[in-house]
N, C-alpha and C. Protein backbone atom coordinates (compact mmCIF):
# COMPACT_ATOMS: atom_id res chain seq x y z
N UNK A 1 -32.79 -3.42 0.58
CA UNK A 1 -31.95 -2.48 -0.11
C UNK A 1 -32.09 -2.72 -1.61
N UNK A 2 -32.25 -1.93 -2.10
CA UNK A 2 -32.04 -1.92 -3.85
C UNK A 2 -31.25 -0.97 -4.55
N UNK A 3 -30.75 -1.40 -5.99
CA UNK A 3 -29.38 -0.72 -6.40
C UNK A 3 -30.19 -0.21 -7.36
N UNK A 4 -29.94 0.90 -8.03
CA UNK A 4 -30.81 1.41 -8.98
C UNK A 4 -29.32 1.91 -9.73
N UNK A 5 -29.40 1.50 -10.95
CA UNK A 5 -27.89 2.21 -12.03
C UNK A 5 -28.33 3.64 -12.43
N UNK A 6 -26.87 4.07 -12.02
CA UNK A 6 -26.76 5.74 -12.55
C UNK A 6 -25.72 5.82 -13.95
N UNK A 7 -25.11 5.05 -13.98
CA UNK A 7 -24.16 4.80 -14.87
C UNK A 7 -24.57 3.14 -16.07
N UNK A 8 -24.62 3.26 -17.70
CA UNK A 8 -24.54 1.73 -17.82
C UNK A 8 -23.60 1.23 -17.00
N UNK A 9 -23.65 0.24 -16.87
CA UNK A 9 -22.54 -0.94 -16.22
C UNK A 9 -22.89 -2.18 -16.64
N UNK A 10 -22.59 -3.28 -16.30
CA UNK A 10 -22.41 -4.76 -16.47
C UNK A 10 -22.08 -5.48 -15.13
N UNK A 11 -22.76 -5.69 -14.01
CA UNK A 11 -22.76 -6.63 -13.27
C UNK A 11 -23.41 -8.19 -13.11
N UNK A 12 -22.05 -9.26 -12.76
CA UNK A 12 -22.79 -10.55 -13.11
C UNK A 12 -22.69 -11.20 -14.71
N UNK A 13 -21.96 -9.89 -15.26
CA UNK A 13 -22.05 -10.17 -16.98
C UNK A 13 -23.41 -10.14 -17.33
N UNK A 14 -24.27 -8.97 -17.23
CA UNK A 14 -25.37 -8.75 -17.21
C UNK A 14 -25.19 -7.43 -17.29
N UNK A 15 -26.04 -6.80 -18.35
CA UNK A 15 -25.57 -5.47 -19.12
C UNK A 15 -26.95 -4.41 -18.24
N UNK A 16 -26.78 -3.34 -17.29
CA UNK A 16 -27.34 -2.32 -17.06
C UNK A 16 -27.80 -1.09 -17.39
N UNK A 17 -29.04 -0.60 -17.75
CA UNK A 17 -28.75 0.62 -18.33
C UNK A 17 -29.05 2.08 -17.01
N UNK A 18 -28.92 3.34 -17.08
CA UNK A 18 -29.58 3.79 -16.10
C UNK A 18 -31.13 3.82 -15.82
N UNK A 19 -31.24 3.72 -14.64
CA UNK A 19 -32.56 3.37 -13.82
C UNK A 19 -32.99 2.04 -13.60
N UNK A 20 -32.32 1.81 -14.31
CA UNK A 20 -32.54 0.07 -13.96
C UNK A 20 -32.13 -0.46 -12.89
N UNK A 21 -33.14 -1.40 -12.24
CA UNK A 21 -32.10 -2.20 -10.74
C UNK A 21 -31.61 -2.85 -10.99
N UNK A 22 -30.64 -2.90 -10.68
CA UNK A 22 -29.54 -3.98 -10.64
C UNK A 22 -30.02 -5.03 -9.05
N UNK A 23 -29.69 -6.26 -9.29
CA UNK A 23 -29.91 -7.69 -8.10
C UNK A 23 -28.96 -6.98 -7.40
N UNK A 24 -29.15 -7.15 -5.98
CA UNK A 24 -27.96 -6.94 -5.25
C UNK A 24 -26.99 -7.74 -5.17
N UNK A 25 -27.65 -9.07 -5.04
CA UNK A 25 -26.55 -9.96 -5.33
C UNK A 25 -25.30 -10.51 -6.07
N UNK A 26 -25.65 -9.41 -7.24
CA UNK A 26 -24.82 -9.16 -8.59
C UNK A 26 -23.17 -7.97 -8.18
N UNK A 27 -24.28 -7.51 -7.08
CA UNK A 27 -22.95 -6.14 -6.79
C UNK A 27 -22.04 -6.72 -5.03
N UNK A 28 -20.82 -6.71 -5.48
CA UNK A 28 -20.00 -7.44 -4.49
C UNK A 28 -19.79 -6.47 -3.43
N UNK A 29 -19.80 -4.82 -3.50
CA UNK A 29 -20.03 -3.83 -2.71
C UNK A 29 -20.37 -2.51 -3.18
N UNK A 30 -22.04 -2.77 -2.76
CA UNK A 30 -22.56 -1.31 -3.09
C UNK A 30 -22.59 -0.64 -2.56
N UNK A 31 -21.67 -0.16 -1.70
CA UNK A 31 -20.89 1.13 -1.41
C UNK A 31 -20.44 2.14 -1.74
N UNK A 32 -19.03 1.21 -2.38
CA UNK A 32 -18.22 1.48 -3.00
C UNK A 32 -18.91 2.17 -4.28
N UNK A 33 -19.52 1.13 -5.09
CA UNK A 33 -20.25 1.36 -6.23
C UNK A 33 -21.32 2.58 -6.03
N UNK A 34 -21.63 2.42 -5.11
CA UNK A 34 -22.14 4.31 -4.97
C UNK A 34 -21.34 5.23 -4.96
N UNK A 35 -19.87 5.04 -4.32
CA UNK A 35 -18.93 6.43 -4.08
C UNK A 35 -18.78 6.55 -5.19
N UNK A 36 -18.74 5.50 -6.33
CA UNK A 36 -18.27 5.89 -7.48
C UNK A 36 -19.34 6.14 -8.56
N UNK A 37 -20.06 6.46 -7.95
CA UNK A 37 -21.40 6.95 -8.79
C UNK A 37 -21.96 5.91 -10.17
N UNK A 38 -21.61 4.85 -9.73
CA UNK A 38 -22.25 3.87 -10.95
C UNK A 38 -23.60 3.47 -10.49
N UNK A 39 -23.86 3.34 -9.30
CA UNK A 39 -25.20 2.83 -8.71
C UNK A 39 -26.06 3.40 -7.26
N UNK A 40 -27.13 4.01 -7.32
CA UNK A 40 -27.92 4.72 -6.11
C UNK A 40 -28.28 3.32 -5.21
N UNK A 41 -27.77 3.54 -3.94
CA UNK A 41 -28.30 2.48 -3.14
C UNK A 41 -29.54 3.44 -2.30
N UNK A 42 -30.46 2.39 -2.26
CA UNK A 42 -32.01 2.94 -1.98
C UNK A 42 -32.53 1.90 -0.56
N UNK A 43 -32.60 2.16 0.47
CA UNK A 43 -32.37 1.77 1.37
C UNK A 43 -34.17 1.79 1.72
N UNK A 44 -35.10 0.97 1.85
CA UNK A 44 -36.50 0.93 2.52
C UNK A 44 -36.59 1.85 3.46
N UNK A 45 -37.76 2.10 3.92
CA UNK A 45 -38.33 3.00 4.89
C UNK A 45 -38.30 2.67 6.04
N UNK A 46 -38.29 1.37 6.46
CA UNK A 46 -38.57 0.37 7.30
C UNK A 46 -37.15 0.33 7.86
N UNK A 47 -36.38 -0.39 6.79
CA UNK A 47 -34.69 -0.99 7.33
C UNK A 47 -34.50 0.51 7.99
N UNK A 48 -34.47 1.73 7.24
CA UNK A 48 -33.83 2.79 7.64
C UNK A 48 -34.08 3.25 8.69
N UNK A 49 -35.48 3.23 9.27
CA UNK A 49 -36.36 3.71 10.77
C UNK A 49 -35.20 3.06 11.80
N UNK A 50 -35.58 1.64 11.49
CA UNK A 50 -35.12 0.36 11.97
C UNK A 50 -33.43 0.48 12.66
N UNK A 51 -32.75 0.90 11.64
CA UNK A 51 -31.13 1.38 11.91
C UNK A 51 -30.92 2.55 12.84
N UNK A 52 -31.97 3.43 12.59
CA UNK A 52 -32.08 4.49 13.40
C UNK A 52 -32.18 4.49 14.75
N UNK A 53 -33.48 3.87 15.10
CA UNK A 53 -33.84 3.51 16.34
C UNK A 53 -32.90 2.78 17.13
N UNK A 54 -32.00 2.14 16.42
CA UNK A 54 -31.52 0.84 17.34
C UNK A 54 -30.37 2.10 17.75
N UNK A 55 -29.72 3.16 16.80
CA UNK A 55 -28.60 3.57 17.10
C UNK A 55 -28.83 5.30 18.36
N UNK A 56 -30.04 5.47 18.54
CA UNK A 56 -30.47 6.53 19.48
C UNK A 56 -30.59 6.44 20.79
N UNK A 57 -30.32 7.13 21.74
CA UNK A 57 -30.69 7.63 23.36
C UNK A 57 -31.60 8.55 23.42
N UNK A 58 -32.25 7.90 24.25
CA UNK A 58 -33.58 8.75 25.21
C UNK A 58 -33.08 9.71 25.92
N UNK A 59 -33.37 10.81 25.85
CA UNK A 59 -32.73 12.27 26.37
C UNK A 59 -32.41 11.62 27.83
N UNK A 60 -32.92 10.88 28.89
CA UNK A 60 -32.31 10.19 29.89
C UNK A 60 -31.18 9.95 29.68
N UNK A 61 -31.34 8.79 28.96
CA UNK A 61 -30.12 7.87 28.55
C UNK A 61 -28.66 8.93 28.68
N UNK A 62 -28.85 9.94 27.80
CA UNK A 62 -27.88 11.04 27.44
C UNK A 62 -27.83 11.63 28.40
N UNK A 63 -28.51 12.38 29.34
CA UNK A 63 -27.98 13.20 30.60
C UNK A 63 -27.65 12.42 31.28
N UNK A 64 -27.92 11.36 31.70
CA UNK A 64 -27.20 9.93 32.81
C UNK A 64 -26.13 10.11 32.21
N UNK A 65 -25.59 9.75 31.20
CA UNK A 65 -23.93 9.68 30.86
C UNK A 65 -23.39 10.69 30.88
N UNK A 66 -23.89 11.35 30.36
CA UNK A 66 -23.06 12.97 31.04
C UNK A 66 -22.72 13.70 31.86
N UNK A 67 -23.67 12.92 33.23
CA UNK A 67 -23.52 13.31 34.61
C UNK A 67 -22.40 12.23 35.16
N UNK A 68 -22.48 11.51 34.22
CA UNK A 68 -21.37 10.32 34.69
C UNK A 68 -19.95 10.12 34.25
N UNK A 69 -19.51 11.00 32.68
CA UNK A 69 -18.79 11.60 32.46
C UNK A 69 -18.04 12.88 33.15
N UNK A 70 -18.84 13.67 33.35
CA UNK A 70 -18.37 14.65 34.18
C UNK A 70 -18.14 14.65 35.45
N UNK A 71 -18.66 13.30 36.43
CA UNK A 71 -18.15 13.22 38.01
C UNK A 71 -16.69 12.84 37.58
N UNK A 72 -16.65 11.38 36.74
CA UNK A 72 -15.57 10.92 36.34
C UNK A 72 -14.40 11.74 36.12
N UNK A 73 -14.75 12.53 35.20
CA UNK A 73 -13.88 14.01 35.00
C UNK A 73 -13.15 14.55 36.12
N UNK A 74 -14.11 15.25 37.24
CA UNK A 74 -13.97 15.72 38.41
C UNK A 74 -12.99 14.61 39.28
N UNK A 75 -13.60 13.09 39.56
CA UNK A 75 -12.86 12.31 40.47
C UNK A 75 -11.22 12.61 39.95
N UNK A 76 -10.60 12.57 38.51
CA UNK A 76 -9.78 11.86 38.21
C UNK A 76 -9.52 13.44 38.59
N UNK A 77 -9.34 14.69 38.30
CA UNK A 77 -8.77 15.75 38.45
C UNK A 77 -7.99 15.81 39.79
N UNK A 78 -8.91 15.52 40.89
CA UNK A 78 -9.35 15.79 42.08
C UNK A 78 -7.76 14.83 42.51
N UNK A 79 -8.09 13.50 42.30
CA UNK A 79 -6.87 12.65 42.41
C UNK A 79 -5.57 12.76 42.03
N UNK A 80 -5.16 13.72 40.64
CA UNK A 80 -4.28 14.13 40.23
C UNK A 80 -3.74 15.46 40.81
N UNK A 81 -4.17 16.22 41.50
CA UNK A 81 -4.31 17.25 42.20
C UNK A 81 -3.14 16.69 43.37
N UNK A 82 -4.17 15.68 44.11
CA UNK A 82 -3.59 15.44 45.52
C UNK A 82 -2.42 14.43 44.81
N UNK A 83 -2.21 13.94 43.67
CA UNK A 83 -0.66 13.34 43.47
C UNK A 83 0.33 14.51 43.86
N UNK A 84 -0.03 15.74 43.23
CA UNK A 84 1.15 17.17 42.71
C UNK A 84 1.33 17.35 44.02
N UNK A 85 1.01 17.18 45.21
CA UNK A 85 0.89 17.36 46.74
C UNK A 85 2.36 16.39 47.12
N UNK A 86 2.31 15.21 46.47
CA UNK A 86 3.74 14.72 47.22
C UNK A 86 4.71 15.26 47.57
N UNK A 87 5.29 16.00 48.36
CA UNK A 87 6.82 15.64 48.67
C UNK A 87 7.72 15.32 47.87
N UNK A 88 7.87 14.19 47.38
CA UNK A 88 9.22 13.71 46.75
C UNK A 88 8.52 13.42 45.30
N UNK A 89 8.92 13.35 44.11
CA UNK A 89 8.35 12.96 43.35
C UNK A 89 9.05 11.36 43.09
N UNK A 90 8.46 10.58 42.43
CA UNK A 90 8.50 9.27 42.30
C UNK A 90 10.17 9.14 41.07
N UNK A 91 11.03 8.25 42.38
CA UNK A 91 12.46 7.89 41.96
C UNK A 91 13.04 8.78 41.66
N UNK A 92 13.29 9.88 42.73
CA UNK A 92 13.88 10.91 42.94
C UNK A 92 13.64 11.81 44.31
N UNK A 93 15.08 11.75 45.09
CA UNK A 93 14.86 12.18 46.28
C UNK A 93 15.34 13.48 46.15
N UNK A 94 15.40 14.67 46.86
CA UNK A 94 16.56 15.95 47.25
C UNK A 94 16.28 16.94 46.77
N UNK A 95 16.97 17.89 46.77
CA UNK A 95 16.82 19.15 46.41
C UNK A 95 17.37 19.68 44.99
N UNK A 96 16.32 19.96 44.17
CA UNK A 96 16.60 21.51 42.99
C UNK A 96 17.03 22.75 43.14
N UNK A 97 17.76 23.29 42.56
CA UNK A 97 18.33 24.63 43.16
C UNK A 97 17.64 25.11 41.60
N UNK A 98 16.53 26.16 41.65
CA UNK A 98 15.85 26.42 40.46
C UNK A 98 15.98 27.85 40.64
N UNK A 99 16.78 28.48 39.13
CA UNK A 99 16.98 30.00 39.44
C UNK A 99 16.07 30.61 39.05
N UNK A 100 15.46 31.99 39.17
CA UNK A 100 14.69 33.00 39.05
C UNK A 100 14.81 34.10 38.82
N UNK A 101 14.16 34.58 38.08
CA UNK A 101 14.62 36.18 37.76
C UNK A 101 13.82 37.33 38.77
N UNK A 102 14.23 37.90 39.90
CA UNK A 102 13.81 38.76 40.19
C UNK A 102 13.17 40.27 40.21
N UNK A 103 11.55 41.07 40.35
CA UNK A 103 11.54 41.92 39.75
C UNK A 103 12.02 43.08 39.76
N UNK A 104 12.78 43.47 41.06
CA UNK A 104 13.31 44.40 41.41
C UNK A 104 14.28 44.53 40.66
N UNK A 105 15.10 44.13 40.13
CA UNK A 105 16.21 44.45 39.28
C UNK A 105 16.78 43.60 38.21
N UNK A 106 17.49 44.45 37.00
CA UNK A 106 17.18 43.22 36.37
C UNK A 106 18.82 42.53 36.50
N UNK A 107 18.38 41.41 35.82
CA UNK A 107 19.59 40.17 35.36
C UNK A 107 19.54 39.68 37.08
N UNK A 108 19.05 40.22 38.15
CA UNK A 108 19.23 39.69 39.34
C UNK A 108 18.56 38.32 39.39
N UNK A 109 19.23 37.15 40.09
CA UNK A 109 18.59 36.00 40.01
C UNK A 109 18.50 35.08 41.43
N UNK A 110 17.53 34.71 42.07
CA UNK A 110 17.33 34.00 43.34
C UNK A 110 17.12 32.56 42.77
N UNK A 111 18.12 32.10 43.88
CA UNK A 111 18.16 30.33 43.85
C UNK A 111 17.21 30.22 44.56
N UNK A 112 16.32 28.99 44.07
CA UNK A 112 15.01 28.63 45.33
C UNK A 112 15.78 26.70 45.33
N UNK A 113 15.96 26.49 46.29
CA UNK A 113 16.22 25.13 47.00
C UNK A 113 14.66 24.52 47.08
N UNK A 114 14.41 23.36 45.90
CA UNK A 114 12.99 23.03 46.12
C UNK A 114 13.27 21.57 46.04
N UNK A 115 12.25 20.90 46.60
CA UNK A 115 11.67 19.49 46.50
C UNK A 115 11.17 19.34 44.90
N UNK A 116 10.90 18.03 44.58
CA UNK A 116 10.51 17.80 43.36
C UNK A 116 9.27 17.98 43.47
N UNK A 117 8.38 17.57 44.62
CA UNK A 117 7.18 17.89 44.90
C UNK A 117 6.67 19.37 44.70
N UNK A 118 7.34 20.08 45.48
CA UNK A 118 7.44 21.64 45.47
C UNK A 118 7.07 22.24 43.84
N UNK A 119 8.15 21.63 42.89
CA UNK A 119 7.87 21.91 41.55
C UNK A 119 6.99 21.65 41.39
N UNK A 120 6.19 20.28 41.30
CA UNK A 120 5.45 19.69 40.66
C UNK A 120 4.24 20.66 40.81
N UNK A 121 3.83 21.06 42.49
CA UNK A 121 2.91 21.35 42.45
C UNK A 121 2.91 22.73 41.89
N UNK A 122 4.00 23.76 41.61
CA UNK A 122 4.05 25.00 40.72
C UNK A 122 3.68 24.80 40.04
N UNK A 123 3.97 23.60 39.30
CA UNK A 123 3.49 23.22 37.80
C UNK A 123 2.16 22.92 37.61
N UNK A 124 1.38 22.25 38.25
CA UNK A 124 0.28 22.12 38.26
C UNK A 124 -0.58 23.29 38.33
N UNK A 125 -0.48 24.34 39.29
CA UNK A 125 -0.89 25.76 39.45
C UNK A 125 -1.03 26.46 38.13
N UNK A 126 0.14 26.04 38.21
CA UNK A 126 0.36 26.98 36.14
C UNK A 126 -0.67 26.23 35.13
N UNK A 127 -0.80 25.39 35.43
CA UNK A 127 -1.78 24.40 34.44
C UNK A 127 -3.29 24.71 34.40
N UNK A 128 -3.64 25.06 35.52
CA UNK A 128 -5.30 25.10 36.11
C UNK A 128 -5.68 26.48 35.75
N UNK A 129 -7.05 26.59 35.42
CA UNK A 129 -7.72 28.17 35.51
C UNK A 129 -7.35 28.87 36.52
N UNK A 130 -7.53 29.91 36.22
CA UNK A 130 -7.36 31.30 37.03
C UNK A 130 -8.22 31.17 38.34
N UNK A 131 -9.20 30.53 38.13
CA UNK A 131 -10.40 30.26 39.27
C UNK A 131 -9.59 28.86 40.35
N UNK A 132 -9.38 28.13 39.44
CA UNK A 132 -8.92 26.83 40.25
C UNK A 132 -7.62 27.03 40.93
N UNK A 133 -6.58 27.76 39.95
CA UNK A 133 -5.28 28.48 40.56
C UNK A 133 -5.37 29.06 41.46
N UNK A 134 -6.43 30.10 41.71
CA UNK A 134 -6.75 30.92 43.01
C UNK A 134 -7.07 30.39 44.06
N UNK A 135 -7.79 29.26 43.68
CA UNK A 135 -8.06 28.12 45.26
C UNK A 135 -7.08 27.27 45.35
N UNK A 136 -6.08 26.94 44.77
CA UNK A 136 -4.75 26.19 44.78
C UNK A 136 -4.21 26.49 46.00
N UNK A 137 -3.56 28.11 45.33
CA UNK A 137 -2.60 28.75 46.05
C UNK A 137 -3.07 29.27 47.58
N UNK A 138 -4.54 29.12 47.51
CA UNK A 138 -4.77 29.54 49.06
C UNK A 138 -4.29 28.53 49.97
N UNK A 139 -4.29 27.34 49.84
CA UNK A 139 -4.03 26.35 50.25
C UNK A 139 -2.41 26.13 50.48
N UNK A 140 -1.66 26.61 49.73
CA UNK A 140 -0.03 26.58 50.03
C UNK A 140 0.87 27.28 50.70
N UNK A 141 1.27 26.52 51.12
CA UNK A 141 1.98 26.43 52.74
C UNK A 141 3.33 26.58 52.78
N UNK A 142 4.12 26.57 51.24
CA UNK A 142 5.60 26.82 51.36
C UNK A 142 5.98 28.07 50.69
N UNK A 143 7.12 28.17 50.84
CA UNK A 143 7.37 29.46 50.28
C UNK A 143 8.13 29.06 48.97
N UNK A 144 8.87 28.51 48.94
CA UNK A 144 9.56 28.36 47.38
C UNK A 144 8.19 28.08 46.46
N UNK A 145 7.46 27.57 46.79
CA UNK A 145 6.29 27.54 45.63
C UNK A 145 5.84 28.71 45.24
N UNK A 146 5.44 29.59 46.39
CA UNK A 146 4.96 30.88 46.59
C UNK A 146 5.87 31.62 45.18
N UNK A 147 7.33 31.55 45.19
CA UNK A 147 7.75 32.55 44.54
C UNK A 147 8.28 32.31 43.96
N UNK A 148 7.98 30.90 43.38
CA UNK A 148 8.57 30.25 41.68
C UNK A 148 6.96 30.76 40.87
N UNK A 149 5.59 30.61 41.36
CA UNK A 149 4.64 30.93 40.66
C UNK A 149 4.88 32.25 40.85
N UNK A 150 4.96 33.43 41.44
CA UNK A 150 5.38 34.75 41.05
C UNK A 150 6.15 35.03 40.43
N UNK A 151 6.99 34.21 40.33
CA UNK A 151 8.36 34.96 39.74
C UNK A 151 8.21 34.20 38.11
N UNK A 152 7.39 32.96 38.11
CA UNK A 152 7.29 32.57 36.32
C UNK A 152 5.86 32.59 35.78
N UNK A 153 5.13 32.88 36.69
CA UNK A 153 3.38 33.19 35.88
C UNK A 153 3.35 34.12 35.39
N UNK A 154 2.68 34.05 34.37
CA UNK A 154 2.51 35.00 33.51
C UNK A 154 1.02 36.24 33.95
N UNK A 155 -0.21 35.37 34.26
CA UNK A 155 -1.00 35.37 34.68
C UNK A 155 -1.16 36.53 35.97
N UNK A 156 -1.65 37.58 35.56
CA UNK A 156 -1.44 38.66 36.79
C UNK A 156 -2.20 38.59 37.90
N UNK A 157 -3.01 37.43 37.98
CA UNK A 157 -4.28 37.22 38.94
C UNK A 157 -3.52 36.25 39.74
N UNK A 158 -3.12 35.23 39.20
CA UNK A 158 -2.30 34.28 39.85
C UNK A 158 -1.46 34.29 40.50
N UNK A 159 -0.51 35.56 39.63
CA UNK A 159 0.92 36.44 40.42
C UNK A 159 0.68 36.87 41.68
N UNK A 160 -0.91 37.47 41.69
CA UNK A 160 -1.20 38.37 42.68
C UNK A 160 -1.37 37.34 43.86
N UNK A 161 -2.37 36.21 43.66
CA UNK A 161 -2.50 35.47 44.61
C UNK A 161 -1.62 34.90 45.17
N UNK A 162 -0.34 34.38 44.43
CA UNK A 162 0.52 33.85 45.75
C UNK A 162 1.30 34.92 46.26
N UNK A 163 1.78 36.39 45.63
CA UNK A 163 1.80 37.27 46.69
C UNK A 163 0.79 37.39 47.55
N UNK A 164 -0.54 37.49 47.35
CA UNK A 164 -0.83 37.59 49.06
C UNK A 164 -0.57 36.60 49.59
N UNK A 165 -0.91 35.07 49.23
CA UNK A 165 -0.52 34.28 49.86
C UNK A 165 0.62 34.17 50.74
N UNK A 166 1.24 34.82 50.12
CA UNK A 166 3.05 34.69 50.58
C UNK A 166 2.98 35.62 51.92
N UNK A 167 1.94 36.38 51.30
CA UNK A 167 1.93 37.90 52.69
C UNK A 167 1.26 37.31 53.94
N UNK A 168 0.32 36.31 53.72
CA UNK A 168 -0.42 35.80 54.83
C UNK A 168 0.64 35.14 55.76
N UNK A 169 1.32 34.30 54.85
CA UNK A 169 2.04 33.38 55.92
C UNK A 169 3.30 34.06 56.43
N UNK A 170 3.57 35.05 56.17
CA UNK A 170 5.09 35.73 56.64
C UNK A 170 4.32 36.50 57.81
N UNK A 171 2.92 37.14 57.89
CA UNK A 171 2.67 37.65 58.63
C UNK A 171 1.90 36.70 60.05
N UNK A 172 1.75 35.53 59.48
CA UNK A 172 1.45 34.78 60.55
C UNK A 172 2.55 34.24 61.32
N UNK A 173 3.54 34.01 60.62
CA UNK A 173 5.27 33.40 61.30
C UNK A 173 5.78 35.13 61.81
N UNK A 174 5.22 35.91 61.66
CA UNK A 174 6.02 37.17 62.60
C UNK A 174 5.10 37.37 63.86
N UNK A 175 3.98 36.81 63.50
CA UNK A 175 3.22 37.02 64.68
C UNK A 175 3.61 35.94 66.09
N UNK A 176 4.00 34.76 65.67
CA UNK A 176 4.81 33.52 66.65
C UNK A 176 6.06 34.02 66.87
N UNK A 177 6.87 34.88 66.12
CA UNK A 177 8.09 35.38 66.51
C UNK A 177 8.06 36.95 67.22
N UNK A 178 7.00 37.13 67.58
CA UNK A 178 7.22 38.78 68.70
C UNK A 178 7.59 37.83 69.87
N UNK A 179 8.28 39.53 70.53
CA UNK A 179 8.55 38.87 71.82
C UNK A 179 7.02 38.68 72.80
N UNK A 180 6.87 37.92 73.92
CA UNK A 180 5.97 37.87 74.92
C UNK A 180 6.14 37.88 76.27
N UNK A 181 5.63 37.76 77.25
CA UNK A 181 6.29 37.97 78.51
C UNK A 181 6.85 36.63 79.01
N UNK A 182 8.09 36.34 78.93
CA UNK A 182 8.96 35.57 79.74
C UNK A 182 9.51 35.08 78.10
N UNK A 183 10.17 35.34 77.38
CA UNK A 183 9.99 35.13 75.81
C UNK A 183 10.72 36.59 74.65
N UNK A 184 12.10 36.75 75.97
CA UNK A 184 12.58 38.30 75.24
C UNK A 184 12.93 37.81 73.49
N UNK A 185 13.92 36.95 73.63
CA UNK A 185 14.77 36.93 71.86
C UNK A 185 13.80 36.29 71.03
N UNK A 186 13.39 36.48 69.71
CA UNK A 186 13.10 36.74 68.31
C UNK A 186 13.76 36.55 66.88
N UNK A 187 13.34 35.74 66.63
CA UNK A 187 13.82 35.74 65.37
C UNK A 187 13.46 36.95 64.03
N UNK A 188 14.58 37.46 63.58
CA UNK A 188 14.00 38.23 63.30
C UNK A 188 14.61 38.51 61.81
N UNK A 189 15.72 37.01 61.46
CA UNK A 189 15.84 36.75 60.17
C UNK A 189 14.80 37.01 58.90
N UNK A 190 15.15 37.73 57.82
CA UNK A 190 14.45 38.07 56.92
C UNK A 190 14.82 37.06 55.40
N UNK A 191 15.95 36.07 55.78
CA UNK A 191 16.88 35.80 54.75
C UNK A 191 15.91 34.95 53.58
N UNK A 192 15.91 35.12 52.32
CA UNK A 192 15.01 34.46 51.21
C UNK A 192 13.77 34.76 51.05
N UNK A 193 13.38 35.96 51.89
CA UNK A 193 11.99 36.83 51.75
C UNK A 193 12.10 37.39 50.34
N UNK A 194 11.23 37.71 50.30
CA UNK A 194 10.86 38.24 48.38
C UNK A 194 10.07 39.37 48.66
N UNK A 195 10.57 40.48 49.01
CA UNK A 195 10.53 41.73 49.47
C UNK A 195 9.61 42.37 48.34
């Protein structure tokens, strides 16, 4: 490395004029003394290759970590996913009574009786793409989830999906509740449907 003066100066008590090198040994940080424009630090051809090389990846090198970044990515999602799946959420048992605004009319409001789990995983839904939300909700199996994400997504794709969702499973629980032969009475309660 060599210091070349842009500015007179005096390092060492040794008087500089510009272009002159200054010893390095004279300058306690030529860094600094560059930010401040008193001295050009001039760095060899060699040292500089040298710094370079040591600090680069082989286009390998770089797609290996990136493929290894991004499983990583994926594992930890994947795992956090199946946490929002609990049941109960952690040091807290029972039921939320979480109100809702209904669209049929306004100021009308439905209590949904949920698990903390139940939330959690609304919440998570709401969190994820439109793509990932859509494969969420195919997967869900309750109904208060169903119609806390309808009733607070904003998202009209999402809205839509857990209405059908919601439609699949009401129509699969009416299909176990017809009558059959030896099998007259039916349930035929509608109560907390989201019409």
């Amino acid at each position: 490395m060599r210091l070349i003066a842009k500015k007179p100066c005096r390092f060492g008590g040794r008087q500089f004029y510009i272009g002159e090198e200054v010893p390095a040994q004279l300058v306690i940080d030529p860094s600094l003394q560059e930010r401040l424009g008193v001295v050009s630090v001039i760095v060899e051809a060699v040292e500089e290759a040298a710094s370079h090389i040591a600090d680069t990846f082989t286009r390998e090198q770089v797609d290996s970590m990136i493929a290894e970044a991004v499983e990583e990515a994926l594992r930890s999602k994947e795992g956090a996913v199946a946490e929002f799946h609990q049941e109960e959420a952690v040091g807290y048992e029972g039921v939320v009574e979480v109100p809702v605004r209904t669209e049929e009319g306004e100021g009308q409001k439905l209590v949904l009786p949920m698990t903390p789990g139940q939330i959690i995983t609304a919440l998570s839904i709401m969190q994820m793409t439109v793509e990932e939300g859509i494969k969420e909700i195919s997967e869900v199996k309750e109904e208060p989830v169903l119609i806390l994400l309808h009733a607070a997504e904003s998202r009209k794709t999402i809205k839509n999906a857990a209405k059908e969702q919601a439609g699949k499973l009401f129509h699969s629980e009416s299909v176990f509740n017809e009558a059959c032969p030896g099998n007259e009475t039916t349930d035929t309660t509608t109560e907390g449907v989201d019409a």
